[in-house]
C-alpha atoms as a PDB file:
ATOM      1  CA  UNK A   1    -116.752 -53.477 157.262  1.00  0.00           C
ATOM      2  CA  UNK A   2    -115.386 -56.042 154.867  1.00  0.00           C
ATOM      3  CA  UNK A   3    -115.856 -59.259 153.767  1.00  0.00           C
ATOM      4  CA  UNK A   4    -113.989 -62.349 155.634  1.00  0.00           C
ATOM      5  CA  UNK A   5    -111.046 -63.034 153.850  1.00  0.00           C
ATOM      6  CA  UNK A   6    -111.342 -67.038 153.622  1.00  0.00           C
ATOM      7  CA  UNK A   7    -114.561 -66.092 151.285  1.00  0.00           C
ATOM      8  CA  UNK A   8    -113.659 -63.372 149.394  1.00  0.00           C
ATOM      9  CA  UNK A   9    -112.514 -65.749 146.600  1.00  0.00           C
ATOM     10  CA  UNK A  10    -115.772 -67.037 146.923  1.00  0.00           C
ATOM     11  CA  UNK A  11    -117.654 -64.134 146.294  1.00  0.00           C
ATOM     12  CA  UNK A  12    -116.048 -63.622 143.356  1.00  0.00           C
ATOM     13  CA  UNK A  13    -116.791 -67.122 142.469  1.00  0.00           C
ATOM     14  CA  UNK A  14    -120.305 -66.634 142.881  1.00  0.00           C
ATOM     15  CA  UNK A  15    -120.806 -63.312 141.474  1.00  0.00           C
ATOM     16  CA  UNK A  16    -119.424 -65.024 138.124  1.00  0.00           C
ATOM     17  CA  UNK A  17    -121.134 -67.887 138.171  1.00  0.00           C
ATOM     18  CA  UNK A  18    -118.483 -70.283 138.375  1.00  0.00           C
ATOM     19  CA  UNK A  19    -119.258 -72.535 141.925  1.00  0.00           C
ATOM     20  CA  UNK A  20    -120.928 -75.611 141.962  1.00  0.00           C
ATOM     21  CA  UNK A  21    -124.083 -75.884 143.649  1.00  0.00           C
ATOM     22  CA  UNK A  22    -123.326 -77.234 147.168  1.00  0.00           C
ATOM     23  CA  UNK A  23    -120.358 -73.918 147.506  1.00  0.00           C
ATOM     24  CA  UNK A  24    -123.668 -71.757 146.119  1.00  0.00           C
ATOM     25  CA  UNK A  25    -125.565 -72.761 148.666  1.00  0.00           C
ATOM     26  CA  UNK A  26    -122.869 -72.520 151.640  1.00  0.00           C
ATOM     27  CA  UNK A  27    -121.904 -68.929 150.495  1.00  0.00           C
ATOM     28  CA  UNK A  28    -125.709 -67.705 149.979  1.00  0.00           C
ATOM     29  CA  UNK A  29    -126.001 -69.343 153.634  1.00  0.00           C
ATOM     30  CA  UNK A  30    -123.362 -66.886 154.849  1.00  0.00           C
ATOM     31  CA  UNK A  31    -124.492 -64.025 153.192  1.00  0.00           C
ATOM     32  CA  UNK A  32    -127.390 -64.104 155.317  1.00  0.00           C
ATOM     33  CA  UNK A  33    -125.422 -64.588 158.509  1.00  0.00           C
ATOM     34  CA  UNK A  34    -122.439 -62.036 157.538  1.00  0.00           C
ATOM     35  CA  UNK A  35    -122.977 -58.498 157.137  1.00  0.00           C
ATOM     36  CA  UNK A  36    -119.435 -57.641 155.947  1.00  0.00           C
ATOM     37  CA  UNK A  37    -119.548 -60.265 153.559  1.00  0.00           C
ATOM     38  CA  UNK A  38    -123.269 -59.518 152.503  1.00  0.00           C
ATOM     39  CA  UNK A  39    -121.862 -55.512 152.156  1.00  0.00           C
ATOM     40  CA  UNK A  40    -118.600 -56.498 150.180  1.00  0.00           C
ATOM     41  CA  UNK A  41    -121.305 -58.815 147.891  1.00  0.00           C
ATOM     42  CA  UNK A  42    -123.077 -56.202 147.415  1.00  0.00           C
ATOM     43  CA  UNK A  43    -120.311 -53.585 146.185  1.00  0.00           C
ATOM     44  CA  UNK A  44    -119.220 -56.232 144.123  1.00  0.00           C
ATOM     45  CA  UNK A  45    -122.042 -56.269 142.250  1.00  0.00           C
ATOM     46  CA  UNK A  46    -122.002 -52.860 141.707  1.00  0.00           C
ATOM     47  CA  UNK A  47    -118.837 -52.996 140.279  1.00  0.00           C
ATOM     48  CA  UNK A  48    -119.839 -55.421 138.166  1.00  0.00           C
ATOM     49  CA  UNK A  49    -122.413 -53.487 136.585  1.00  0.00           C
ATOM     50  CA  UNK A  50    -119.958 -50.238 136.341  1.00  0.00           C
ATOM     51  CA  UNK A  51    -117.764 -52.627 134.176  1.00  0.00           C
ATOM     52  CA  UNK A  52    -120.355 -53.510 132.001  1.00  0.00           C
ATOM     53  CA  UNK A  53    -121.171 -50.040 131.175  1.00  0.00           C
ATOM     54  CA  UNK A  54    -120.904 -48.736 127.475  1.00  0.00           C
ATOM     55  CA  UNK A  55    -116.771 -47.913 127.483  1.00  0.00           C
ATOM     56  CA  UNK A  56    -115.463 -50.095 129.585  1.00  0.00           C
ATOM     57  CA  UNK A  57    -117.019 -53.879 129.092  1.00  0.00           C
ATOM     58  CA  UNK A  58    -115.202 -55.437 125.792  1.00  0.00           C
ATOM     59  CA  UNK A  59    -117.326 -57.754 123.563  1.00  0.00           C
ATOM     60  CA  UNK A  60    -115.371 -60.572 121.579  1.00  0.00           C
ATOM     61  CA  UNK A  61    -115.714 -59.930 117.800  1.00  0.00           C
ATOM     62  CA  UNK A  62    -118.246 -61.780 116.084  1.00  0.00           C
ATOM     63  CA  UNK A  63    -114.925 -63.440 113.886  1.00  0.00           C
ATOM     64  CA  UNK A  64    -114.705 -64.942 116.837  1.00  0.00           C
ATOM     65  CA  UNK A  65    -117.554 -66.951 117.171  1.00  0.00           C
ATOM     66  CA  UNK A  66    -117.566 -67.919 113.252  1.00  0.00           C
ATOM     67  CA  UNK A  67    -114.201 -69.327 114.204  1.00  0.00           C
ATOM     68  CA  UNK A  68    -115.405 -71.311 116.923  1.00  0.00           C
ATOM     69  CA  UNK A  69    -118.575 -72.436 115.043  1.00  0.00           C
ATOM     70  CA  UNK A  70    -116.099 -73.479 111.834  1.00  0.00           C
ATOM     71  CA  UNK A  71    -113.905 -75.926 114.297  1.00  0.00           C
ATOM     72  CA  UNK A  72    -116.898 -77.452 116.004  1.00  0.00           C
ATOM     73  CA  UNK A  73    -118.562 -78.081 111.818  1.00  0.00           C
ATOM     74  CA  UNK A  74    -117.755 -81.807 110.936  1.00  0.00           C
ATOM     75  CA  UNK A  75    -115.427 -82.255 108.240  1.00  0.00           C
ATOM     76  CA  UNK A  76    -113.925 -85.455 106.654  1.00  0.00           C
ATOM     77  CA  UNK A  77    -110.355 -85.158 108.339  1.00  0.00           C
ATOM     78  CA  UNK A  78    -112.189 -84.690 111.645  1.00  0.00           C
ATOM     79  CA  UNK A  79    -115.648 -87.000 111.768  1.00  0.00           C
ATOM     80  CA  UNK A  80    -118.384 -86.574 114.946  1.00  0.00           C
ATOM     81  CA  UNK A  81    -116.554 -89.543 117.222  1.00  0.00           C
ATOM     82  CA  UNK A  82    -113.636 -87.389 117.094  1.00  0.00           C
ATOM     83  CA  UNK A  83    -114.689 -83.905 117.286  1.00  0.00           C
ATOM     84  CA  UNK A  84    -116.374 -85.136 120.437  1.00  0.00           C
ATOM     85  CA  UNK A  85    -113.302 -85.488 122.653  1.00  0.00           C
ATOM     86  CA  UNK A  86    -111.454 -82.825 123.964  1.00  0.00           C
ATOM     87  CA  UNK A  87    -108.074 -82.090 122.380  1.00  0.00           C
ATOM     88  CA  UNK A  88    -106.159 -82.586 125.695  1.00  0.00           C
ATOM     89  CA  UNK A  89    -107.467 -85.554 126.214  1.00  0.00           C
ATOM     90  CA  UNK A  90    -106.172 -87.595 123.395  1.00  0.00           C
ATOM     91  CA  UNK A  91    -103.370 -89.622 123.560  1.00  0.00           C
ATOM     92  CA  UNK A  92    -101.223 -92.711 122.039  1.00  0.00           C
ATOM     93  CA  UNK A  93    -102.602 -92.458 118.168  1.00  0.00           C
ATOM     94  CA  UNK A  94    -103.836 -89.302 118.222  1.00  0.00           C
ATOM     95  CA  UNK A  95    -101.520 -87.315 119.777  1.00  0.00           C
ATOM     96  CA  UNK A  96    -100.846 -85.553 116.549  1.00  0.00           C
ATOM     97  CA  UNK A  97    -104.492 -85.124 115.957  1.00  0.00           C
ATOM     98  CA  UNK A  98    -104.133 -83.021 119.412  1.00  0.00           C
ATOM     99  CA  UNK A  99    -101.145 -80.839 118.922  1.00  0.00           C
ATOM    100  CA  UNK A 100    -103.459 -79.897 115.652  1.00  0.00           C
ATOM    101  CA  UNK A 101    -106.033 -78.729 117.486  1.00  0.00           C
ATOM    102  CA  UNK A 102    -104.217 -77.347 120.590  1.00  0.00           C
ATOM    103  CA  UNK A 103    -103.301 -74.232 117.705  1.00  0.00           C
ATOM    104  CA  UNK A 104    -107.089 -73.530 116.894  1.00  0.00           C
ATOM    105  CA  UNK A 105    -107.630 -73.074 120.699  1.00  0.00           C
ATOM    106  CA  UNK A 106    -105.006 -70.982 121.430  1.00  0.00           C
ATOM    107  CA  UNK A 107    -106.242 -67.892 120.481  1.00  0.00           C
ATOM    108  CA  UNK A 108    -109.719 -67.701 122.125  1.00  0.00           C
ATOM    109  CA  UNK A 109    -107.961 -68.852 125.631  1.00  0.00           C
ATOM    110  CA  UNK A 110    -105.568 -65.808 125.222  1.00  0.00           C
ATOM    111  CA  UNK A 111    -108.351 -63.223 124.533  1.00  0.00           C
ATOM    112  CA  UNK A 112    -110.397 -64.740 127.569  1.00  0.00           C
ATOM    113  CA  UNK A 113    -107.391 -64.263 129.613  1.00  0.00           C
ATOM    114  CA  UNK A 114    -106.507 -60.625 128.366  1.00  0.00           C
ATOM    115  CA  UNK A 115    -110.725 -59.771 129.688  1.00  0.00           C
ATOM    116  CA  UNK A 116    -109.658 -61.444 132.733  1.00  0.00           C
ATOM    117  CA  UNK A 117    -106.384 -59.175 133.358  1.00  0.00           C
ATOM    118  CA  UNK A 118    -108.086 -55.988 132.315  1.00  0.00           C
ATOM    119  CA  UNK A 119    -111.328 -56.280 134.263  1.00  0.00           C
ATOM    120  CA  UNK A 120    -109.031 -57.351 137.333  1.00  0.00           C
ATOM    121  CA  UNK A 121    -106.845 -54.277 136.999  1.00  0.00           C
ATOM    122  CA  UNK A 122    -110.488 -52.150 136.563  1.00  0.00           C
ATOM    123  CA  UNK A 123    -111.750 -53.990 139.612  1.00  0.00           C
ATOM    124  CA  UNK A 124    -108.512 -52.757 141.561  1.00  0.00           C
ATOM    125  CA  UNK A 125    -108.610 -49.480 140.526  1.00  0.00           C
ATOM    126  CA  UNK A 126    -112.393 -48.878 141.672  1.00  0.00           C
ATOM    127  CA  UNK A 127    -113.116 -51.218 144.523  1.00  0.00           C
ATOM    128  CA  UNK A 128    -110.031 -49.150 146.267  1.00  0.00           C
ATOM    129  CA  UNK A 129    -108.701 -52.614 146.601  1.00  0.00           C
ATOM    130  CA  UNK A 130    -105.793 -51.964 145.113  1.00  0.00           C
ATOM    131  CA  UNK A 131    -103.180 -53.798 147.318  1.00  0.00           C
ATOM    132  CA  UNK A 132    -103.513 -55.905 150.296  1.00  0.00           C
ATOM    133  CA  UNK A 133     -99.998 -54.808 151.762  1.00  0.00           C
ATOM    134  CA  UNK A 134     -99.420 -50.785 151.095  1.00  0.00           C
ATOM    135  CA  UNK A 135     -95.812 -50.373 150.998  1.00  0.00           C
ATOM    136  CA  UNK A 136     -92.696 -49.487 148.851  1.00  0.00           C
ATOM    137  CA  UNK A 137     -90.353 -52.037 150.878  1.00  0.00           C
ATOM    138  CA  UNK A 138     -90.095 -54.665 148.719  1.00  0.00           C
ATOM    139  CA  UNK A 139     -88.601 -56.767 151.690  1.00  0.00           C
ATOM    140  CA  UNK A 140     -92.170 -56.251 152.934  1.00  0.00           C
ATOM    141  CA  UNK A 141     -94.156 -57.367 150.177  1.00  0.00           C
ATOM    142  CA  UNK A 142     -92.187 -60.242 149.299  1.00  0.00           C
ATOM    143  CA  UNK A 143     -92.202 -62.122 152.358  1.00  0.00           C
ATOM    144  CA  UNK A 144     -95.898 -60.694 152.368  1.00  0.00           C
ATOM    145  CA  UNK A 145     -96.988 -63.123 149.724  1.00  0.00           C
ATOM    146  CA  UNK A 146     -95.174 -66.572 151.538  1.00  0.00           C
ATOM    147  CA  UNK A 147     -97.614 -69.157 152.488  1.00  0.00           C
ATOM    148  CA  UNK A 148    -100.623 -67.041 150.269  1.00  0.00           C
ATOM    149  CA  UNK A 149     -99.756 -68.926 147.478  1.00  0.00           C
ATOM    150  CA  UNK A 150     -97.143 -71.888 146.534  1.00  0.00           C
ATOM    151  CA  UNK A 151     -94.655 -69.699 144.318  1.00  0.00           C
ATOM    152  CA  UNK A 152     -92.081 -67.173 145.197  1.00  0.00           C
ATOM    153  CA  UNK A 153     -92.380 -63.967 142.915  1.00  0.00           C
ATOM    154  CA  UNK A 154     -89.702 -61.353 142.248  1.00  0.00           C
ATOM    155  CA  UNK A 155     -90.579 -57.907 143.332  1.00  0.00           C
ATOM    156  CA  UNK A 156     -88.608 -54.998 143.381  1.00  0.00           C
ATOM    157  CA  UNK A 157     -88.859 -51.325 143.477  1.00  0.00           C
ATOM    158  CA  UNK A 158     -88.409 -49.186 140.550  1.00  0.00           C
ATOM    159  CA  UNK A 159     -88.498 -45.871 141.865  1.00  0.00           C
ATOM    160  CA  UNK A 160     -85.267 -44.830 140.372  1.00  0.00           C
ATOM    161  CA  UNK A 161     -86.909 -45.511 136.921  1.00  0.00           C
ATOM    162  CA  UNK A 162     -89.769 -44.018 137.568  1.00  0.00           C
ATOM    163  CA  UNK A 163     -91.975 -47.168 138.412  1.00  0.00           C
ATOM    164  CA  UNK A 164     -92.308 -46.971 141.930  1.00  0.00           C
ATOM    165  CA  UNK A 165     -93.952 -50.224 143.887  1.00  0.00           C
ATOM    166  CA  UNK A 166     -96.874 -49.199 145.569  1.00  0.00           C
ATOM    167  CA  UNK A 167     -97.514 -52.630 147.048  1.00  0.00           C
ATOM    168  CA  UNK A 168     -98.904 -56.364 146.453  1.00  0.00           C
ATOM    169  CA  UNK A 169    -102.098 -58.272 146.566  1.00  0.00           C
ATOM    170  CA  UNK A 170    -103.706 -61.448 145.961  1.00  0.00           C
ATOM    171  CA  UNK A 171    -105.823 -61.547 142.934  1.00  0.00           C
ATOM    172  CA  UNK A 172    -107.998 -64.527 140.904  1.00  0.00           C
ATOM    173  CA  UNK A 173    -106.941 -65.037 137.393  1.00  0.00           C
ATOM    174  CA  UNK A 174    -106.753 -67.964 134.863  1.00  0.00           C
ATOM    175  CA  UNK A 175    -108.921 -70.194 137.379  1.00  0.00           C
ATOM    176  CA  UNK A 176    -105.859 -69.882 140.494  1.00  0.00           C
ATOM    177  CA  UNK A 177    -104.542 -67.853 142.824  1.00  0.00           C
ATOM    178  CA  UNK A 178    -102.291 -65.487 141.351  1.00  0.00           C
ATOM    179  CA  UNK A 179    -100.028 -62.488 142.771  1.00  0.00           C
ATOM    180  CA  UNK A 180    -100.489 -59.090 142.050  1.00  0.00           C
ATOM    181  CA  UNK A 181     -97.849 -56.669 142.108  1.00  0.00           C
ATOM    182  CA  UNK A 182     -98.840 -52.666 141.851  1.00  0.00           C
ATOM    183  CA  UNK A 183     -96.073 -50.133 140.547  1.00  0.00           C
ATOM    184  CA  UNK A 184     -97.297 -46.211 139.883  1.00  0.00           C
ATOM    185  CA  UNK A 185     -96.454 -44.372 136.329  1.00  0.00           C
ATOM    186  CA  UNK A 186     -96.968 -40.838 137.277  1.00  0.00           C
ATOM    187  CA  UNK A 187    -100.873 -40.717 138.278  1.00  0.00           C
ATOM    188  CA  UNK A 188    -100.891 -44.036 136.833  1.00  0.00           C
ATOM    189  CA  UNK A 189    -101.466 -47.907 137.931  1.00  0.00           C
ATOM    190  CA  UNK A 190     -99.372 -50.960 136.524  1.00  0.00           C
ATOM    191  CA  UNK A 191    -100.856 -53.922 137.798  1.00  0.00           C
ATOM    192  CA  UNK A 192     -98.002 -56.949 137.451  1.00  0.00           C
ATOM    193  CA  UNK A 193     -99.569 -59.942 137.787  1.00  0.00           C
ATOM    194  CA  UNK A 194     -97.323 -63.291 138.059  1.00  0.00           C
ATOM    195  CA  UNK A 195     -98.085 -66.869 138.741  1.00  0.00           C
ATOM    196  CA  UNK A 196     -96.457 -70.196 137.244  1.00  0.00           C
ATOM    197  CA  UNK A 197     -96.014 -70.508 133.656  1.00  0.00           C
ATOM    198  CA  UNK A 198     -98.260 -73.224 131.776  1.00  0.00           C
ATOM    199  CA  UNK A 199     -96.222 -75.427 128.974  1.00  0.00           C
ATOM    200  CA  UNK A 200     -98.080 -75.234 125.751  1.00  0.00           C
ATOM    201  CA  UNK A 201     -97.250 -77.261 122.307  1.00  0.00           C
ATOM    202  CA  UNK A 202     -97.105 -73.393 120.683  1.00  0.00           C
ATOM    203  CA  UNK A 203     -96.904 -70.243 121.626  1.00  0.00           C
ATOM    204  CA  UNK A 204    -100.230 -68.255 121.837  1.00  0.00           C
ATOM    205  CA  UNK A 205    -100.748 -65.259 119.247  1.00  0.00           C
ATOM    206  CA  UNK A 206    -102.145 -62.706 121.672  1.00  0.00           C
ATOM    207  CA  UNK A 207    -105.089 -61.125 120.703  1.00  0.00           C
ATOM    208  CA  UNK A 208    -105.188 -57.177 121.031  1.00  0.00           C
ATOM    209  CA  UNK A 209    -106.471 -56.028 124.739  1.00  0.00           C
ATOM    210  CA  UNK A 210    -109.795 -53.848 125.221  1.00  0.00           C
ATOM    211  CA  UNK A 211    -109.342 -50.286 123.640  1.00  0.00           C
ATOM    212  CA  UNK A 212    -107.230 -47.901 126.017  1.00  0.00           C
ATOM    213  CA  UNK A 213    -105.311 -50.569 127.615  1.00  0.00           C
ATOM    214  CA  UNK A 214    -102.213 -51.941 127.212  1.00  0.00           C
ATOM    215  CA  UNK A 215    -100.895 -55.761 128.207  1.00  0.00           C
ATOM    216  CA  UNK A 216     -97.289 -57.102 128.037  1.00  0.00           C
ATOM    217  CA  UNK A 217     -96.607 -60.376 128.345  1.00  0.00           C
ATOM    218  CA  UNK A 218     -93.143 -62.017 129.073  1.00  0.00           C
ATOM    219  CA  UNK A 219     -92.018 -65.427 130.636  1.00  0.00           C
ATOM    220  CA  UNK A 220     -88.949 -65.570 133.325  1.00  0.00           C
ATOM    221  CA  UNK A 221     -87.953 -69.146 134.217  1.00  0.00           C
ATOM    222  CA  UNK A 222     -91.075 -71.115 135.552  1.00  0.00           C
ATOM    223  CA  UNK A 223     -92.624 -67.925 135.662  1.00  0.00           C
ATOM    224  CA  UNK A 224     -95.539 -65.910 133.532  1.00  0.00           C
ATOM    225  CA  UNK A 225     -95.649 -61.906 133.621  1.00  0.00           C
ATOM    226  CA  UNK A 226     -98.414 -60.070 132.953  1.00  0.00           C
ATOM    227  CA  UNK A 227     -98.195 -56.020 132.951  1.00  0.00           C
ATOM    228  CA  UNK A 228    -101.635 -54.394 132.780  1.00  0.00           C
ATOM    229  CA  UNK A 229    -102.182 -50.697 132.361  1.00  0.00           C
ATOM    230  CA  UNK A 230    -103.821 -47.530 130.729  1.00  0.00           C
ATOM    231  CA  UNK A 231    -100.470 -46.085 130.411  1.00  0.00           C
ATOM    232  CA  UNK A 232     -98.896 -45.397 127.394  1.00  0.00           C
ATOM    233  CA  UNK A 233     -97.867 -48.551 125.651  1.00  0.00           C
ATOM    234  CA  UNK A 234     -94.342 -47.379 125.396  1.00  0.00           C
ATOM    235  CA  UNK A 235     -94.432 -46.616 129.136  1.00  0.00           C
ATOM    236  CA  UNK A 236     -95.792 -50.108 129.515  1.00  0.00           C
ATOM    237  CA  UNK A 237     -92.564 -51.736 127.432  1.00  0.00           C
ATOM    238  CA  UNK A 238     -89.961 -49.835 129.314  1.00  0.00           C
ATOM    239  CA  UNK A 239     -91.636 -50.815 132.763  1.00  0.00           C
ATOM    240  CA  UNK A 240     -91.350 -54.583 131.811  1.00  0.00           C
ATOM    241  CA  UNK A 241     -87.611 -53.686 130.165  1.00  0.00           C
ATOM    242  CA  UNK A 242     -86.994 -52.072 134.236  1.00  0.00           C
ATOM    243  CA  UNK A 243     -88.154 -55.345 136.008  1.00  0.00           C
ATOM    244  CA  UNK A 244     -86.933 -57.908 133.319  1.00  0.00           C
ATOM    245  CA  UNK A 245     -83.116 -56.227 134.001  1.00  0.00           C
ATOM    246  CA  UNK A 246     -83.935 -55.831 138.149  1.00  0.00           C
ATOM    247  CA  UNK A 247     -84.869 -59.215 138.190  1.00  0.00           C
ATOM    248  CA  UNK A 248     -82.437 -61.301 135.912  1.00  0.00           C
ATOM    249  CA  UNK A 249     -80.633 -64.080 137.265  1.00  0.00           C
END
């Protein structure tokens, strides 16, 4: 039994907390009323706690918070009526005053993000969720993903280098829909996810992923590339060196 598939997005939605209050009360509504949903809720939040166990969940450093707390402290170049606004929402006169702060924010968005990617690749790897469309033929899984979403990734197989596809899904990531390409090392899963690159004043510094996991991160035209994996991190490199070349234009 499984959930339906126009809420599954949902589910994940309100399992983390992040619908508003009329979509909380339409999905609880349907739990009730849905028993595949109401299962796959349920399995979901055992998963949930699974990844929370000591090992597995990842706690930000408490740097981290200092940091934060040191931006938000008033200081004479940036008074209270200031600090107040958000940084992308400035404009005209204090545009530079934005681009400033756009490189304090950087690196707490990118470590939020790398959580994100890791428990998603977790998630995959226990729910036995892993792809949505099992297959090698990347003239399958391609096509697969037209209409899902409103970009076109590359996917190709990398058998001969010893990456082979395994197949694609649709995952949730970085508050959109996102595509999720899977690819085998030996007994292990690469998770590929890809969806459109965001312009940004700077480049982010990328903070170091959860202990026994390894992310690479590479742009391709109007495309972002995110490989996820407990692989080696060499293994990791040379799968994003395979697709980079496959997929060059």
């Amino acid at each position: 039994m499984s959930a339906c598939p126009d809420k599954e997005l949902l589910l994940h939605g309100l399992l983390d907390g992040e619908l508003d209050a009329a979509n909380v009360q339409a999905v609880e509504g349907h739990l009730k009323t849905c028993p595949g949903c109401a299962e796959a809720y349920r399995d979901l939040q055992a998963l949930h706690a699974r990844i929370a166990a000591p090992g597995i969940a990842y706690a930000a450093p408490e740097s981290l918070r200092a940091r934060l707390e040191a931006m938000a402290a008033p200081t004479p170049a940036r008074p209270a009526r200031i600090r107040t606004a958000a940084p992308w929402a400035l404009s005209g006169v204090f545009a530079a005053l934005a681009a400033s702060l756009a490189v304090m924010v950087v690196q707490p968005t990118t470590l939020a993000l790398q959580d994100q990617l890791v428990a998603s690749h977790v998630r995959s790897t226990l729910a036995q969720h892993l792809v949505d469309v099992e297959t090698s033929d990347r003239h399958t899984v391609k096509p697969w993903f037209n209409g899902k979403i409103d970009f076109a990734p590359p996917v190709v197989d990398l058998a001969d280098q010893g990456f082979p596809l395994v197949g694609g899904r649709l995952d949730y990531l970085d508050n959109r829909v996102v595509a999720a390409e899977v690819f085998r090392r030996n007994k292990h899963v690469i998770n590929l996810f890809v969806w459109p690159a965001k312009t940004s004043l700077l480049p982010a510094r990328e903070a170091a992923p959860p202990a026994g996991y390894s992310v690479v991160h590479w742009r391709q035209g109007s495309l972002q590339f995110w490989a996820v994996s407990d692989v080696d991190p060499r293994d990791l490199e040379a799968f994003h060196q395979a697709f980079a070349k496959a997929t060059h234009s």
